[in-house]
PDB file of N, CA and C in Angstrom:
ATOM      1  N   UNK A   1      71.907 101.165  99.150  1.00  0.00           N
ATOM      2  CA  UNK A   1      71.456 101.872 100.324  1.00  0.00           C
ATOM      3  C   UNK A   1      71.230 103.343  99.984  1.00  0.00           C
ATOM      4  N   UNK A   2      72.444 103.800  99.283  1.00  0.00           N
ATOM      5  CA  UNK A   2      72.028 105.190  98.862  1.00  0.00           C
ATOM      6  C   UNK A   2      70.738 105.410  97.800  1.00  0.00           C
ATOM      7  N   UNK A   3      70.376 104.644  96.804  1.00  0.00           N
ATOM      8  CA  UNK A   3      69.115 104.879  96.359  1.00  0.00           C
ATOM      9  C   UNK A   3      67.834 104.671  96.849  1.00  0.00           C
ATOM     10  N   UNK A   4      67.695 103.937  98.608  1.00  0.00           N
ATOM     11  CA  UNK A   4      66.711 103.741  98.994  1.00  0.00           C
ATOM     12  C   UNK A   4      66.687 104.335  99.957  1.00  0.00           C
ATOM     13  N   UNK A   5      67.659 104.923 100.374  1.00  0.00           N
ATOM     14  CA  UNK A   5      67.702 106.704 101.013  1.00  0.00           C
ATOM     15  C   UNK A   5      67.461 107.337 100.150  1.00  0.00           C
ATOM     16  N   UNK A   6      67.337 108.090  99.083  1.00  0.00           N
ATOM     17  CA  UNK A   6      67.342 108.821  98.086  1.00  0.00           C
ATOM     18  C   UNK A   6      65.563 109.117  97.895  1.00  0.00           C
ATOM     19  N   UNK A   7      65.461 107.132  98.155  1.00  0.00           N
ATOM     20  CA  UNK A   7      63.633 106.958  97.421  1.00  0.00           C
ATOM     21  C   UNK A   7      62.948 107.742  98.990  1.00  0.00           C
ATOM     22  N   UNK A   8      63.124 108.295 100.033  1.00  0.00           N
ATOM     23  CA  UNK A   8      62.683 108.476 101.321  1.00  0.00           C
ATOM     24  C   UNK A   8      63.027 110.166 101.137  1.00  0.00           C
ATOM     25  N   UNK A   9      63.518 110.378 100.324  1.00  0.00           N
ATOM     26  CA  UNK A   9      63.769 111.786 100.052  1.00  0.00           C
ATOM     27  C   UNK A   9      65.332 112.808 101.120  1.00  0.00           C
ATOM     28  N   UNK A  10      65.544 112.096 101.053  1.00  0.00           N
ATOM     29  CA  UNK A  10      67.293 112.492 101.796  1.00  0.00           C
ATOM     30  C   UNK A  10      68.359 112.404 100.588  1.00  0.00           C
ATOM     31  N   UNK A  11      68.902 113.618 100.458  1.00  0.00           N
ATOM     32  CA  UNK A  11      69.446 114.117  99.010  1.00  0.00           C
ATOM     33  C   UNK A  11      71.256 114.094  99.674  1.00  0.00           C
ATOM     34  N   UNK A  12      71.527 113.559  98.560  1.00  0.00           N
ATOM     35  CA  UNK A  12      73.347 113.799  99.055  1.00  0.00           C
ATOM     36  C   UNK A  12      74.157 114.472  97.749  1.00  0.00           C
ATOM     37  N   UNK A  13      75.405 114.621  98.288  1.00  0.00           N
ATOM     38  CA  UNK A  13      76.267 115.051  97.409  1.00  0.00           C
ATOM     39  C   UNK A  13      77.130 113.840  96.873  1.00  0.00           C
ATOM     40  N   UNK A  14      77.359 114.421  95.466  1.00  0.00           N
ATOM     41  CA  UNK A  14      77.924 113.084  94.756  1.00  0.00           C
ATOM     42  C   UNK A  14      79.382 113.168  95.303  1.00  0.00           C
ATOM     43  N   UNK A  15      79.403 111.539  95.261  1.00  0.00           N
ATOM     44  CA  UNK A  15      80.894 110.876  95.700  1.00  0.00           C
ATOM     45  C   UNK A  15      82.101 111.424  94.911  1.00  0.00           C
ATOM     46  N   UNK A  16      83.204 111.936  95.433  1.00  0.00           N
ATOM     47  CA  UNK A  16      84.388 112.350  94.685  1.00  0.00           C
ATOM     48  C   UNK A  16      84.983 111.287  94.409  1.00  0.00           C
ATOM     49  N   UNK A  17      85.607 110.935  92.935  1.00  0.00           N
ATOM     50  CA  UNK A  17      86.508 109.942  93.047  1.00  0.00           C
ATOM     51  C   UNK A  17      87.715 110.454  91.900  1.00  0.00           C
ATOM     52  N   UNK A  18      89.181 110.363  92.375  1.00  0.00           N
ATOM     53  CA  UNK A  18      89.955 111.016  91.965  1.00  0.00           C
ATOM     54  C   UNK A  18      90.783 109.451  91.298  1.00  0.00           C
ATOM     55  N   UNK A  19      90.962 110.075  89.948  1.00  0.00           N
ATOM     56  CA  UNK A  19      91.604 109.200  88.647  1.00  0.00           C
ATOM     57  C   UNK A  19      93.012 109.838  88.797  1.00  0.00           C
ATOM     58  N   UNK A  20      93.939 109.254  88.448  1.00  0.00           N
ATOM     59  CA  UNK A  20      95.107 109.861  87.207  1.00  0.00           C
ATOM     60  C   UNK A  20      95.181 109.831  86.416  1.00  0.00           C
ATOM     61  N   UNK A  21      93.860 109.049  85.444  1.00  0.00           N
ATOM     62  CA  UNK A  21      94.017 108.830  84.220  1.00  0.00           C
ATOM     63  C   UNK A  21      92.881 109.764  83.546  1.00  0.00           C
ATOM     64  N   UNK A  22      93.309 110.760  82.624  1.00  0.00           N
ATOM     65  CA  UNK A  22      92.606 111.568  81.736  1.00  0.00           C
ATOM     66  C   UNK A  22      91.945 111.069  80.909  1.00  0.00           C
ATOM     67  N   UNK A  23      92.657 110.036  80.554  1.00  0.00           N
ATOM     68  CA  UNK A  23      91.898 109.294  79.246  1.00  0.00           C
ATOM     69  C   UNK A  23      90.889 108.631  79.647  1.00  0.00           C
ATOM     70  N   UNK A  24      90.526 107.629  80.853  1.00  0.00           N
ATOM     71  CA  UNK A  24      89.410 107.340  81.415  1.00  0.00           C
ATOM     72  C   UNK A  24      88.500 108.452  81.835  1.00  0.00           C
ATOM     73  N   UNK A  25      88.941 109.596  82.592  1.00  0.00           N
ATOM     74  CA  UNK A  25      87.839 110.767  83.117  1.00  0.00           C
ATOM     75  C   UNK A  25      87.167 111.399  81.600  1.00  0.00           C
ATOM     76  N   UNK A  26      87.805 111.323  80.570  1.00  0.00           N
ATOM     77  CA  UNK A  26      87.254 111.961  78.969  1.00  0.00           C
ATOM     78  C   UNK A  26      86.113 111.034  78.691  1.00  0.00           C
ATOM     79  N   UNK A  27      86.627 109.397  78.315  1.00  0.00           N
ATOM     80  CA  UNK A  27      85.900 108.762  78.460  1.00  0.00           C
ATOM     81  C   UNK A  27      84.376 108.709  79.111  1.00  0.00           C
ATOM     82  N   UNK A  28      84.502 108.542  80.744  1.00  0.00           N
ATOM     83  CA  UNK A  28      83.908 108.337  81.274  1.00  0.00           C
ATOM     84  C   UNK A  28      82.749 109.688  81.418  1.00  0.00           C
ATOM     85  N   UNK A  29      83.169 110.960  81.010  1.00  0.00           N
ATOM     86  CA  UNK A  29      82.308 112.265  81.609  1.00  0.00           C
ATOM     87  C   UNK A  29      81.726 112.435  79.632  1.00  0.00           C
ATOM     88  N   UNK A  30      81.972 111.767  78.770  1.00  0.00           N
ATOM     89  CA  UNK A  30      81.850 111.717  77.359  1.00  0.00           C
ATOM     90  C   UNK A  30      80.832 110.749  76.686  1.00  0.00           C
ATOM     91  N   UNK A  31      79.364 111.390  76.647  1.00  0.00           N
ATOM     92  CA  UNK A  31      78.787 110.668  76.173  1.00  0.00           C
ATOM     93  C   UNK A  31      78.788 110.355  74.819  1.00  0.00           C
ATOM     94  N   UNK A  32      79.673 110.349  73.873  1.00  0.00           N
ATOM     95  CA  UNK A  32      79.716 110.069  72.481  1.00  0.00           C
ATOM     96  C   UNK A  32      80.860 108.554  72.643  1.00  0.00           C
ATOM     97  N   UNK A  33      80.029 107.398  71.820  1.00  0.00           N
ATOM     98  CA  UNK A  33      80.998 106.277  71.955  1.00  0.00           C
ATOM     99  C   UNK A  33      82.255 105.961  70.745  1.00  0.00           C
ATOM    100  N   UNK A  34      83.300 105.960  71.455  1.00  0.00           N
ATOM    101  CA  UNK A  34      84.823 106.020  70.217  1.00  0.00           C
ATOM    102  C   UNK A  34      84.807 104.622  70.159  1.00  0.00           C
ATOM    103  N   UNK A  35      85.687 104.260  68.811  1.00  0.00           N
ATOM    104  CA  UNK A  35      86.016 103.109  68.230  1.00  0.00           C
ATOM    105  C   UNK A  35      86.760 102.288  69.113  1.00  0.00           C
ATOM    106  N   UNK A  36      87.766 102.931  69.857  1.00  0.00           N
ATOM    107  CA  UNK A  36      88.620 102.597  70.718  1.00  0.00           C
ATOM    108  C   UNK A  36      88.408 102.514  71.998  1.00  0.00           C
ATOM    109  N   UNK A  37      87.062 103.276  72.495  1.00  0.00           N
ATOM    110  CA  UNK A  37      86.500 102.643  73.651  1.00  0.00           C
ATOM    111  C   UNK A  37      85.256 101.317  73.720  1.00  0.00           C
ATOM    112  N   UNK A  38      85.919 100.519  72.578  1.00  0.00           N
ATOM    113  CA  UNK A  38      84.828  99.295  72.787  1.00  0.00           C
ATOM    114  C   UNK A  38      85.058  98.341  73.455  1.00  0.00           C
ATOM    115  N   UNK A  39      86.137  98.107  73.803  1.00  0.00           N
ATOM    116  CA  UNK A  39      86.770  96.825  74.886  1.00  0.00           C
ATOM    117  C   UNK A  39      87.031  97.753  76.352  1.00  0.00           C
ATOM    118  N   UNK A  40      86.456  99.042  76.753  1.00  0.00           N
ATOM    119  CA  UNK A  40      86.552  99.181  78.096  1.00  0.00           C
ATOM    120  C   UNK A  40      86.548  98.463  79.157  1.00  0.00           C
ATOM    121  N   UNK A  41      86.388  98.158  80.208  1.00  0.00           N
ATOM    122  CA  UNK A  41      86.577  97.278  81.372  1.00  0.00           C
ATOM    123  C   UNK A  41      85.024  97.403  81.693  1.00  0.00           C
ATOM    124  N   UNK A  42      84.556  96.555  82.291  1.00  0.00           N
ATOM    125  CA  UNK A  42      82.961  96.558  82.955  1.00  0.00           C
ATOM    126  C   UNK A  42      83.367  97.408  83.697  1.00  0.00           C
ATOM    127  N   UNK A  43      84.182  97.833  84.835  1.00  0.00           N
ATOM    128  CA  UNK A  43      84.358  98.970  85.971  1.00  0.00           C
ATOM    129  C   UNK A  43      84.225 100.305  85.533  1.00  0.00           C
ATOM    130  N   UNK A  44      84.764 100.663  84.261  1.00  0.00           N
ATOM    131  CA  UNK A  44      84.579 101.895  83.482  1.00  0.00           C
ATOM    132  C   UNK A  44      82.837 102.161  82.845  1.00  0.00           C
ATOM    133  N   UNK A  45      82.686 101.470  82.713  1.00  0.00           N
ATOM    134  CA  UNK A  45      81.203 101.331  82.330  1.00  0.00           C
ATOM    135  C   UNK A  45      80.114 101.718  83.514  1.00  0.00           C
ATOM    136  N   UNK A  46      80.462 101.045  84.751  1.00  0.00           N
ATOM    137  CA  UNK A  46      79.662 101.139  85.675  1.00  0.00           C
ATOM    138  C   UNK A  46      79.851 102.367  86.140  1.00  0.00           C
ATOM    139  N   UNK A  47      80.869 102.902  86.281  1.00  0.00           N
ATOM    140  CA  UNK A  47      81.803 104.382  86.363  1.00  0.00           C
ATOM    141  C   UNK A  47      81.079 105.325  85.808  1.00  0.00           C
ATOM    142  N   UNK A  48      80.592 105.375  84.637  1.00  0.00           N
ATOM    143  CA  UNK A  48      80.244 105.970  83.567  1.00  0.00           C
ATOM    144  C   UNK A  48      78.664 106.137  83.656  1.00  0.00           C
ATOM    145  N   UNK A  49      78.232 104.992  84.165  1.00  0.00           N
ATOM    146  CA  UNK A  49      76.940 105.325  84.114  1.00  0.00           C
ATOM    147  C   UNK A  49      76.477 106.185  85.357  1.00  0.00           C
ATOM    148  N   UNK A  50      77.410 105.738  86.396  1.00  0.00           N
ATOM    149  CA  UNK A  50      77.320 106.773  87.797  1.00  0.00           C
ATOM    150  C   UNK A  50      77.464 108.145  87.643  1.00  0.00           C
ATOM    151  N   UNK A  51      78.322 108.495  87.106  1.00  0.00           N
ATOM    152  CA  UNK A  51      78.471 110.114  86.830  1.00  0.00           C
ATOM    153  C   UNK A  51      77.193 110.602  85.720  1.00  0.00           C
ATOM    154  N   UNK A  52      76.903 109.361  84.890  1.00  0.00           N
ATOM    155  CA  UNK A  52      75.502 109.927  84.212  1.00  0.00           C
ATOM    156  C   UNK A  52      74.183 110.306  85.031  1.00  0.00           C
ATOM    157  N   UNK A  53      74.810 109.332  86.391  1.00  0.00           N
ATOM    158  CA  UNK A  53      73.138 109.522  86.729  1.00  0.00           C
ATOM    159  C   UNK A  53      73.691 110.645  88.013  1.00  0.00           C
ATOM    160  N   UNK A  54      74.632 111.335  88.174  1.00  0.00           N
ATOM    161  CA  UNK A  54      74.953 111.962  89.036  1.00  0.00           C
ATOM    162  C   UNK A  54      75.422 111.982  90.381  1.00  0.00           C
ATOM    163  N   UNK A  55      75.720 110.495  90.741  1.00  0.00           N
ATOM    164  CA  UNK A  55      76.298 109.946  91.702  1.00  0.00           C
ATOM    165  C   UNK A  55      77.341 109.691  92.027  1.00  0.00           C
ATOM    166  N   UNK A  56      78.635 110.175  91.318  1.00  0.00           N
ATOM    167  CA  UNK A  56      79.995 110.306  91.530  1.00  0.00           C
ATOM    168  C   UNK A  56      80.251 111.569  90.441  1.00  0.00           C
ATOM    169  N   UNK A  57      81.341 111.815  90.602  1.00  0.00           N
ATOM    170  CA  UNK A  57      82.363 112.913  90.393  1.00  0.00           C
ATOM    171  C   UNK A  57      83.726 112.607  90.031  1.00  0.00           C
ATOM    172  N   UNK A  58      84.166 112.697  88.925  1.00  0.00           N
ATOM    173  CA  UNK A  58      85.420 112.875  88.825  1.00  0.00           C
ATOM    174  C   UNK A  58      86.569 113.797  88.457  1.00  0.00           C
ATOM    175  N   UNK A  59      87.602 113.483  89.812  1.00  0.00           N
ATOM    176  CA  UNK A  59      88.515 114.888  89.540  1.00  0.00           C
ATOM    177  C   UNK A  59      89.808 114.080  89.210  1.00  0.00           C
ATOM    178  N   UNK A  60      90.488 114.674  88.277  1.00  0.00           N
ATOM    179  CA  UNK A  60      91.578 114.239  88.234  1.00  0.00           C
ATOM    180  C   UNK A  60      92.490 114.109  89.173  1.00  0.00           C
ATOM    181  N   UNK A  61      94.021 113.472  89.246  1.00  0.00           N
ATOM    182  CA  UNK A  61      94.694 113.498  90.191  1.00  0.00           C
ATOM    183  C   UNK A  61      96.197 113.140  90.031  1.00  0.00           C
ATOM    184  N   UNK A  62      97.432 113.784  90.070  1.00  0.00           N
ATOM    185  CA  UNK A  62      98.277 113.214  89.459  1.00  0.00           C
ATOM    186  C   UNK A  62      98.723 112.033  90.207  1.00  0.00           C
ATOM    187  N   UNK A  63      99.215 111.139  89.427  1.00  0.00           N
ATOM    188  CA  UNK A  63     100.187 109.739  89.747  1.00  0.00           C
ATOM    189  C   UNK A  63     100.661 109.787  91.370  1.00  0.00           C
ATOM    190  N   UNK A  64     101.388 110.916  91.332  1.00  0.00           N
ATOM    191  CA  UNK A  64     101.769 110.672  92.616  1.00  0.00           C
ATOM    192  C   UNK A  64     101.137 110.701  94.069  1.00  0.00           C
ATOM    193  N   UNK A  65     100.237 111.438  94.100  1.00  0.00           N
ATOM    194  CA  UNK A  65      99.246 112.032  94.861  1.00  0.00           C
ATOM    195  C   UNK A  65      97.970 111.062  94.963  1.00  0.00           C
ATOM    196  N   UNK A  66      97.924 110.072  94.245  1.00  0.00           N
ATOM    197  CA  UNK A  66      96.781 109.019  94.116  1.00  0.00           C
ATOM    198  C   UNK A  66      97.294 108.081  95.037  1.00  0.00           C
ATOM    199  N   UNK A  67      96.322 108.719  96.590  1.00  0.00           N
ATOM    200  CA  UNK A  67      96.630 108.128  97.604  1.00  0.00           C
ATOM    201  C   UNK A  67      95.905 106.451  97.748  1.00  0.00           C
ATOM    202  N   UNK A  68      94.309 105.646  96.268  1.00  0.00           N
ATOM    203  CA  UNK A  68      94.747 104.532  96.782  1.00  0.00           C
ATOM    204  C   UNK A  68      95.667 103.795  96.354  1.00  0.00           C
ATOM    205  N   UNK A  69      96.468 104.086  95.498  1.00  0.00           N
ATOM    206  CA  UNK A  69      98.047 103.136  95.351  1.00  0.00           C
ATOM    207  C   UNK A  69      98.452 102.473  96.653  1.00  0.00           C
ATOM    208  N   UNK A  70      98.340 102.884  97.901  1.00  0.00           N
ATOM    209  CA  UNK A  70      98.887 102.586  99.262  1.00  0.00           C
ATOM    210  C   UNK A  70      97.952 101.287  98.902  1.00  0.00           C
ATOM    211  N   UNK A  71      96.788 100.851  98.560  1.00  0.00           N
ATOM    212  CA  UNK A  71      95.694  99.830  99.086  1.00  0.00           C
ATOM    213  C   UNK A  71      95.810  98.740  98.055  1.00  0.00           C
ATOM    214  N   UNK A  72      96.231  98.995  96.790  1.00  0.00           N
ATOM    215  CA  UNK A  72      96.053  98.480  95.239  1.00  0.00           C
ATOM    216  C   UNK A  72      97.523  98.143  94.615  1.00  0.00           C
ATOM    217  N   UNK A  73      98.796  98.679  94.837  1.00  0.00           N
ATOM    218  CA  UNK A  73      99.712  98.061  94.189  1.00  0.00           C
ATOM    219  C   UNK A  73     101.136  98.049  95.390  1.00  0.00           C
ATOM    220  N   UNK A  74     102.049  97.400  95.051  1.00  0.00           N
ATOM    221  CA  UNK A  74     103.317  97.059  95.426  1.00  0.00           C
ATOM    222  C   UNK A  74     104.272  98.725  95.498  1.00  0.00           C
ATOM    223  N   UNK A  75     104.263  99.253  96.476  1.00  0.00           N
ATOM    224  CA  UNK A  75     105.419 100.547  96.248  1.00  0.00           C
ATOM    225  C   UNK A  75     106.534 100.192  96.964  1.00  0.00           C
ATOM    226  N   UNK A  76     106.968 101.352  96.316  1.00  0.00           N
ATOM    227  CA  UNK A  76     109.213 101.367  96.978  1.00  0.00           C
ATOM    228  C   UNK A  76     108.404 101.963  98.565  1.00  0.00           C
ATOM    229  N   UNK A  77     109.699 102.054  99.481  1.00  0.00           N
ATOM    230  CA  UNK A  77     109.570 102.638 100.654  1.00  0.00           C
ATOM    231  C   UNK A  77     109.089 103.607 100.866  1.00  0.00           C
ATOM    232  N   UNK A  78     109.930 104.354  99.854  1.00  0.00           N
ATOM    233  CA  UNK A  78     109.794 106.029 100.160  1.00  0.00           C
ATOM    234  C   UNK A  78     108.605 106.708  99.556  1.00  0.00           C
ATOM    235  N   UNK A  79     108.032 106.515  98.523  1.00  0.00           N
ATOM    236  CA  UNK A  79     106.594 106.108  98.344  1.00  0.00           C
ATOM    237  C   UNK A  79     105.689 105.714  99.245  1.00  0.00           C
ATOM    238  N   UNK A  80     105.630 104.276  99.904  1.00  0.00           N
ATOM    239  CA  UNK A  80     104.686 104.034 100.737  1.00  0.00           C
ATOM    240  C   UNK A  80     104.456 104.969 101.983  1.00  0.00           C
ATOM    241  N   UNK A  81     105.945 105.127 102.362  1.00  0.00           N
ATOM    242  CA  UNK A  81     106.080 106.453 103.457  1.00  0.00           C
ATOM    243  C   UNK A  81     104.891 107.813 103.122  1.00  0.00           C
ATOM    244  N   UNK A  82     105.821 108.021 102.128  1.00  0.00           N
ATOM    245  CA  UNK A  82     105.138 109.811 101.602  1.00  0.00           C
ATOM    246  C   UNK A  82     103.603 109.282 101.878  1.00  0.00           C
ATOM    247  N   UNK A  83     102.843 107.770 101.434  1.00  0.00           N
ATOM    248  CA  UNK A  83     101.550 108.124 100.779  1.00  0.00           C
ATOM    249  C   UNK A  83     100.909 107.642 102.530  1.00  0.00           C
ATOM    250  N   UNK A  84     101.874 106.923 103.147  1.00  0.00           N
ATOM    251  CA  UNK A  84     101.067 106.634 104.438  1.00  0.00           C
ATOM    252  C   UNK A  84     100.710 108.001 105.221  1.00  0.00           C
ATOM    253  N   UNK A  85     101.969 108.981 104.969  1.00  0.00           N
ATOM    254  CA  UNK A  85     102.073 110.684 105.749  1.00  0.00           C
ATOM    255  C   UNK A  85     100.432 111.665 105.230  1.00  0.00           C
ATOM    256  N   UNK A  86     100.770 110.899 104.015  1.00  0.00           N
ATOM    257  CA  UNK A  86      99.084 112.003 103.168  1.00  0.00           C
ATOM    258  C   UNK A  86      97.487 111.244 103.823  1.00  0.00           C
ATOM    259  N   UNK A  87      97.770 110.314 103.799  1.00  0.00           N
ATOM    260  CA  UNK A  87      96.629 109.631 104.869  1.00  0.00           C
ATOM    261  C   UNK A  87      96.544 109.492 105.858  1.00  0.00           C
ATOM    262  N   UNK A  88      97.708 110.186 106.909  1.00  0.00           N
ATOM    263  CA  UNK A  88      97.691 110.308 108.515  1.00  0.00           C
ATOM    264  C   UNK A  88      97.439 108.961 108.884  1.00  0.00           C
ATOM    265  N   UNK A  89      98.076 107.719 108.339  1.00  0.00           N
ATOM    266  CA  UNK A  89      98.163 106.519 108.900  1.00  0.00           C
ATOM    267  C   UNK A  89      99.417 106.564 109.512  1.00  0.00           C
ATOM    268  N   UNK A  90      98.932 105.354 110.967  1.00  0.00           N
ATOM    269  CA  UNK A  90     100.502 105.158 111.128  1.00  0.00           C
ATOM    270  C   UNK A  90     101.049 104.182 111.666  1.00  0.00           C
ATOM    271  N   UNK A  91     102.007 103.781 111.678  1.00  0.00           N
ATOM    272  CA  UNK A  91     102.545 102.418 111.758  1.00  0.00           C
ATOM    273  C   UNK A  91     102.484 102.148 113.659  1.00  0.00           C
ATOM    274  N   UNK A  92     102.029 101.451 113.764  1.00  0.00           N
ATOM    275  CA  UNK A  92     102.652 100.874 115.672  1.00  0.00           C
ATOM    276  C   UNK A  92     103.053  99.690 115.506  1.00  0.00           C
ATOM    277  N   UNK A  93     104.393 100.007 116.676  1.00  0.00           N
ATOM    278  CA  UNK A  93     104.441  98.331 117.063  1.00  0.00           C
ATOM    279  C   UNK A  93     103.840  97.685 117.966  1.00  0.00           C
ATOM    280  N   UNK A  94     104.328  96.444 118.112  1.00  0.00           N
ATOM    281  CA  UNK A  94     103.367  96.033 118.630  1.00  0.00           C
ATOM    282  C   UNK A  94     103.191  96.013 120.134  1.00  0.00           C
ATOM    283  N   UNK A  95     104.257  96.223 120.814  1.00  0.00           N
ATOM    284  CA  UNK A  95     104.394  97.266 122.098  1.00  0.00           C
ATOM    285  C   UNK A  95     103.244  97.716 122.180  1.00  0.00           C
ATOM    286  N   UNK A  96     103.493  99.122 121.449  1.00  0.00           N
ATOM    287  CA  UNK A  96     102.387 100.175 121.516  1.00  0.00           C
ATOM    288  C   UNK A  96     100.862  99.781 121.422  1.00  0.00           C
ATOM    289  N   UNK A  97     100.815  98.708 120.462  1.00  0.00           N
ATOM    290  CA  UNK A  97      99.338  98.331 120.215  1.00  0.00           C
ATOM    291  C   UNK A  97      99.072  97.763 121.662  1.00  0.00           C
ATOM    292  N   UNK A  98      99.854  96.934 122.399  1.00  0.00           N
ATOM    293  CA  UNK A  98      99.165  96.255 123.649  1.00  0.00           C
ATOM    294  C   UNK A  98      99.399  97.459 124.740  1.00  0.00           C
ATOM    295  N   UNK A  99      99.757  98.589 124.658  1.00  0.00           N
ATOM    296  CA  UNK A  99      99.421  99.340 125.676  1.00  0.00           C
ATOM    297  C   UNK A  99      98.449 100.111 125.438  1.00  0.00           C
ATOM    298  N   UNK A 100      97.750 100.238 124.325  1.00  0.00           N
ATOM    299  CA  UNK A 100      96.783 100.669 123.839  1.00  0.00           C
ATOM    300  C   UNK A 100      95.503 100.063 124.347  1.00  0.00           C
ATOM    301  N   UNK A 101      95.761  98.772 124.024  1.00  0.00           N
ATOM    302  CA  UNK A 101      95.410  97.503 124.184  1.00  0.00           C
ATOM    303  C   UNK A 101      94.467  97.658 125.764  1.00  0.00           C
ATOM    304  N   UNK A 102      95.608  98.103 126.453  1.00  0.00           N
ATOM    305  CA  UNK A 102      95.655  97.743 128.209  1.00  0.00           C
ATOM    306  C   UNK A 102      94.953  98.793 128.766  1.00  0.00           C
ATOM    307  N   UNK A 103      94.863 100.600 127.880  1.00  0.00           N
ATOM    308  CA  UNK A 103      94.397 101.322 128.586  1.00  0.00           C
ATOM    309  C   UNK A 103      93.114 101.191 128.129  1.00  0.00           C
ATOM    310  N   UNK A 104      92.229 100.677 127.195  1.00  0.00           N
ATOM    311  CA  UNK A 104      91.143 100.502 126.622  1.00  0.00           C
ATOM    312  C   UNK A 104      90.450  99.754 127.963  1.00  0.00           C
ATOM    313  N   UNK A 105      91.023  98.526 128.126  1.00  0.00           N
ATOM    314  CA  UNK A 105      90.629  97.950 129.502  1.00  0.00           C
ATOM    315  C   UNK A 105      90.026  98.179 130.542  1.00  0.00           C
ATOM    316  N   UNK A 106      91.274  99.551 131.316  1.00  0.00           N
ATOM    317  CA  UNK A 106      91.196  99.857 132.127  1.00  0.00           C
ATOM    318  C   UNK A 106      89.788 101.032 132.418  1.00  0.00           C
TER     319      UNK A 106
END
């Protein structure tokens, strides 16, 4: 969709996407090919060619602060907490959801 907006002449800014991993952002912003990047993942590749053609961005991000962990792996509590607080998600029960529910209705 974005390249056939693009072909109509409507210009955007490239997508941010925040890594923790340095060694992939070197990789990926590095057009010279290493010995050791020959078994990359197809996702790194496709990655790679996006930032070539100028359609994403990558900023680093440390471990902890790599808010999609909440979407992609298994965390402790206090973790899921902290990372639900950085994304202004929030938990309801289910109370709350049907009074929600009820004033939508009304």
């Amino acid at each position: 969709m974005r390249s056939q907006l693009t072909d109509y002449g409507l210009e955007f800014n490239k997508i941010p996407l925040y890594c923790d991993n340095k060694s992939v952002i070197a990789l990926c912003c590095n057009n010279v090919q290493h010995s050791q990047s020959k078994q990359i993942d197809i996702i790194h590749h496709f990655i790679k060619e996006q930032v070539e053609n100028g359609v994403v961005e990558l900023y680093f991000v440390r471990t902890e602060y790599q808010l999609a962990d909440i979407f992609t792996k298994p965390l402790a509590r206090e973790r899921l907490e902290f990372l639900i607080k950085k994304i202004r998600m929030q938990s309801m029960s289910p109370e709350t959801l049907e009074k929600l529910a009820d004033e939508e209705e009304e």
